[in-house]
Structure formats: structure tokens, C-alpha cells
N, C-alpha and C. Protein backbone atom coordinates (compact mmCIF):
# COMPACT_ATOMS: atom_id res chain seq x y z
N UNK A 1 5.28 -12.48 -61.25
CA UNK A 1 5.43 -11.25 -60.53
C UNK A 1 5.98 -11.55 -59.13
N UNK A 2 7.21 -10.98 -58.94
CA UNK A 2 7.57 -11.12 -57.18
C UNK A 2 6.57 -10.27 -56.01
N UNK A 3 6.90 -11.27 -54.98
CA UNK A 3 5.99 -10.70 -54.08
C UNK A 3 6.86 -9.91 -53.20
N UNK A 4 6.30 -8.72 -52.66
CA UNK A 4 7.62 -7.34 -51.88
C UNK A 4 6.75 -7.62 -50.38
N UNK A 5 7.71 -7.90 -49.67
CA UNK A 5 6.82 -8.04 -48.39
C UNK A 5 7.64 -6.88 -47.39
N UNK A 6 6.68 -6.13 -46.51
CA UNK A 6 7.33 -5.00 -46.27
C UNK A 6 7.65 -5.95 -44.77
N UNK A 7 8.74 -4.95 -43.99
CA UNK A 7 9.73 -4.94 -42.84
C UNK A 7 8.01 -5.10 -41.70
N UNK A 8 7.72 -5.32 -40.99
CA UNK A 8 6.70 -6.21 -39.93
C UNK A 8 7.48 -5.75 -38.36
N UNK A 9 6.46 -5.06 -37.88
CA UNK A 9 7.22 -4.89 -36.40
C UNK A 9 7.55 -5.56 -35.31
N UNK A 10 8.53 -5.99 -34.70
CA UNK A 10 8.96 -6.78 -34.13
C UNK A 10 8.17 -6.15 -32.26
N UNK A 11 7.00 -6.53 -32.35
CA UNK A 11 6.23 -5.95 -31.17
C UNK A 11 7.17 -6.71 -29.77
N UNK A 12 7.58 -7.44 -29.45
CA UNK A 12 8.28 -8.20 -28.42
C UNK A 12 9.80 -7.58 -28.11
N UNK A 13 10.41 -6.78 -29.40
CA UNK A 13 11.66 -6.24 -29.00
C UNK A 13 10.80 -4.93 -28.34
N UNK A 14 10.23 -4.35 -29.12
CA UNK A 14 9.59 -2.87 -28.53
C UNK A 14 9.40 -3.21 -27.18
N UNK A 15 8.59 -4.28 -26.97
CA UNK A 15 8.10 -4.07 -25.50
C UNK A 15 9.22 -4.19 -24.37
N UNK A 16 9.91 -5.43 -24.64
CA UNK A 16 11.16 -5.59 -23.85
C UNK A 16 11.84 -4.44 -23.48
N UNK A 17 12.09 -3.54 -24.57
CA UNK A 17 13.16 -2.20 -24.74
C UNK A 17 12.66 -1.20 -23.70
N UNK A 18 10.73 -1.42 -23.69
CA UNK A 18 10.05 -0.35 -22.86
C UNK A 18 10.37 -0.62 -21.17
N UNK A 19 10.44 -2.12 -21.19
CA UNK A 19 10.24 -2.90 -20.17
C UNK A 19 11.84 -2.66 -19.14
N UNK A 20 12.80 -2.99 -19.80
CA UNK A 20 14.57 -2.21 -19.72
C UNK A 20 14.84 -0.74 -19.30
N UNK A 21 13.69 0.25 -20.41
CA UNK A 21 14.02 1.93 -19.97
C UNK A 21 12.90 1.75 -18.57
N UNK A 22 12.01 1.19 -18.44
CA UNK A 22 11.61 1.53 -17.13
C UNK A 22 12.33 0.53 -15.40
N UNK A 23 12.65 -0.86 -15.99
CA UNK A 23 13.64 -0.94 -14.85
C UNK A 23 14.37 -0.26 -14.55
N UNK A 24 15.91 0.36 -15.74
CA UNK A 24 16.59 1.88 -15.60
C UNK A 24 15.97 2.75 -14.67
N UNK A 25 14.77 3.34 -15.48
CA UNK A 25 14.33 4.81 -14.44
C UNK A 25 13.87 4.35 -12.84
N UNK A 26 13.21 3.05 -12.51
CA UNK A 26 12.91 2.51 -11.47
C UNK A 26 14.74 2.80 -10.65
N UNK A 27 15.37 1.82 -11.09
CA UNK A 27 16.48 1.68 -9.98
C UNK A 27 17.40 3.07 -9.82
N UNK A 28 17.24 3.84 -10.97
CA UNK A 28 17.90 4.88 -10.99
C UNK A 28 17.32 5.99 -9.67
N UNK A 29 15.91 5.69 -9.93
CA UNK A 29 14.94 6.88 -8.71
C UNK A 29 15.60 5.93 -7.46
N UNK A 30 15.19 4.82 -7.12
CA UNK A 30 15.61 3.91 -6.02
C UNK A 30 16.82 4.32 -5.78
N UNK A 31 17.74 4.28 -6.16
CA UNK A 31 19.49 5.02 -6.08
C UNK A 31 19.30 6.22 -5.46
N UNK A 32 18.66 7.13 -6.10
CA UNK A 32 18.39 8.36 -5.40
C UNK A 32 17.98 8.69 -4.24
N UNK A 33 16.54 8.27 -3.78
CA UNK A 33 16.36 7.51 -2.47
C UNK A 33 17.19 7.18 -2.03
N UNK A 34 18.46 6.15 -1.82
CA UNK A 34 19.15 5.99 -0.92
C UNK A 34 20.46 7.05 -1.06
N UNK A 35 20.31 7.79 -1.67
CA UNK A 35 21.33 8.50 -1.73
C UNK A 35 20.97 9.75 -0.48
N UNK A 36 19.87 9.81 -0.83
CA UNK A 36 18.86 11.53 -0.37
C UNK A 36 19.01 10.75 1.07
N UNK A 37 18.69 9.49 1.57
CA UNK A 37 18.29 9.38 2.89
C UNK A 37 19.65 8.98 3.90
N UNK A 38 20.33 8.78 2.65
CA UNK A 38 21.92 8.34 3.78
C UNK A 38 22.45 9.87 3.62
N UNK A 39 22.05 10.28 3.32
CA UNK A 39 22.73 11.92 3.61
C UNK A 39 22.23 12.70 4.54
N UNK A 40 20.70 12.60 4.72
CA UNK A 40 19.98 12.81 5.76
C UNK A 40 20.54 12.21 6.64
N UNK A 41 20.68 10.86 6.86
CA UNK A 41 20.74 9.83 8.24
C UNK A 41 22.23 10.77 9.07
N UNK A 42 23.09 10.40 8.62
CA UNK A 42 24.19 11.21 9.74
C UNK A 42 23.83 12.27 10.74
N UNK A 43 22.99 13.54 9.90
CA UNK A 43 22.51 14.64 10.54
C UNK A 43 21.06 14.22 11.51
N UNK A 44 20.41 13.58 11.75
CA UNK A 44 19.50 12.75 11.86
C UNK A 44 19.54 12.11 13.18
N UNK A 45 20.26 11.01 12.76
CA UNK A 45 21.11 10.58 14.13
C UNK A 45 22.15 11.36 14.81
N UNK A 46 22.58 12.20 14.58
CA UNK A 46 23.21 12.82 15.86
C UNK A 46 22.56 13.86 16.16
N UNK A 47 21.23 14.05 16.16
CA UNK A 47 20.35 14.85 16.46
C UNK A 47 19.14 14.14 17.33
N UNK A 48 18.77 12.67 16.91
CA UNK A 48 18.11 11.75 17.74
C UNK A 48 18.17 11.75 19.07
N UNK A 49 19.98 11.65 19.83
CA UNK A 49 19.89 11.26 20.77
C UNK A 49 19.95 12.41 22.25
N UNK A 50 20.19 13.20 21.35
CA UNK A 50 19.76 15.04 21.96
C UNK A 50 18.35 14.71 22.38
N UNK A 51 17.59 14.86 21.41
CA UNK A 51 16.02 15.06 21.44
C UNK A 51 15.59 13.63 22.49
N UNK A 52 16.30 12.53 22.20
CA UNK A 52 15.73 11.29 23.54
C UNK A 52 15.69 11.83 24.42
N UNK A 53 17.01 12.19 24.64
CA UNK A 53 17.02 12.61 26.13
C UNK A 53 16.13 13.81 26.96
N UNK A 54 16.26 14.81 26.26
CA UNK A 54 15.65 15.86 26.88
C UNK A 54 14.27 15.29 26.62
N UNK A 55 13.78 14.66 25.99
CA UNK A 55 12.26 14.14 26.09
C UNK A 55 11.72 13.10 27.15
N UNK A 56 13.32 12.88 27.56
CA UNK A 56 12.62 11.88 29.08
C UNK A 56 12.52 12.62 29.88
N UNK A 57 11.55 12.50 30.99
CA UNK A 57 11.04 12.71 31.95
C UNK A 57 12.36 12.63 33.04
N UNK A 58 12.82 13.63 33.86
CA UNK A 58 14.22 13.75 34.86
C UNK A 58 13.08 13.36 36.03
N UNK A 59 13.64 12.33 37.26
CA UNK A 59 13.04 11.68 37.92
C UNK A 59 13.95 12.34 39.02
């Protein structure tokens, strides 16, 4: 009688694959972040050096 051996899950590709979609979503959010804050920064800084000044004390 042959023996039928069924297909066995390859637990080490799964995990890797999990391990890949979450570096993805990590650097993808990280991207975003610098996207969101260099868009901010321009408006930001030329608004900084307004607010220095009038916040010093006129002697």
C-alpha cells in the first residue's frame, strides 16, 4: 500500500512573508512622516523667525 503524505506548512516562509508586509507598512508610515513634516517645515520656518523676534525683549 503507498503511503500519501499530505503538503506540511512551510511555517518559516509564512513568518518571513509576515515579517516583509510589516517592514513595508513600517517604512511606508515612516515615508509619510517625512513627507507630512517636510511640508510642514517650509511654512514653519518662515514663521519661526517672525515669532523670535517679536518674542525678544526690545532693550
Amino acid at each position: 500500500m503507498e503511503e500519501i503524505t499530505l503538503a506540511r506548512p512551510n511555517h518559516q516562509f509564512e513568518k518571513r512573508q509576515r515579517e516583509l508586509a510589516k517592514q513595508k507598512k513600517k517604512e511606508e508610515k515612516r515615508q509619510r512622516k517625512l513627507d507630512r513634516s517636510a511640508d510642514a517645515t517650509p511654512d514653519e520656518a518662515s514663521d519661526a523667525p517672525e515669532s523670535a523676534v517679536s518674542e525678544e525683549p526690545a532693550e
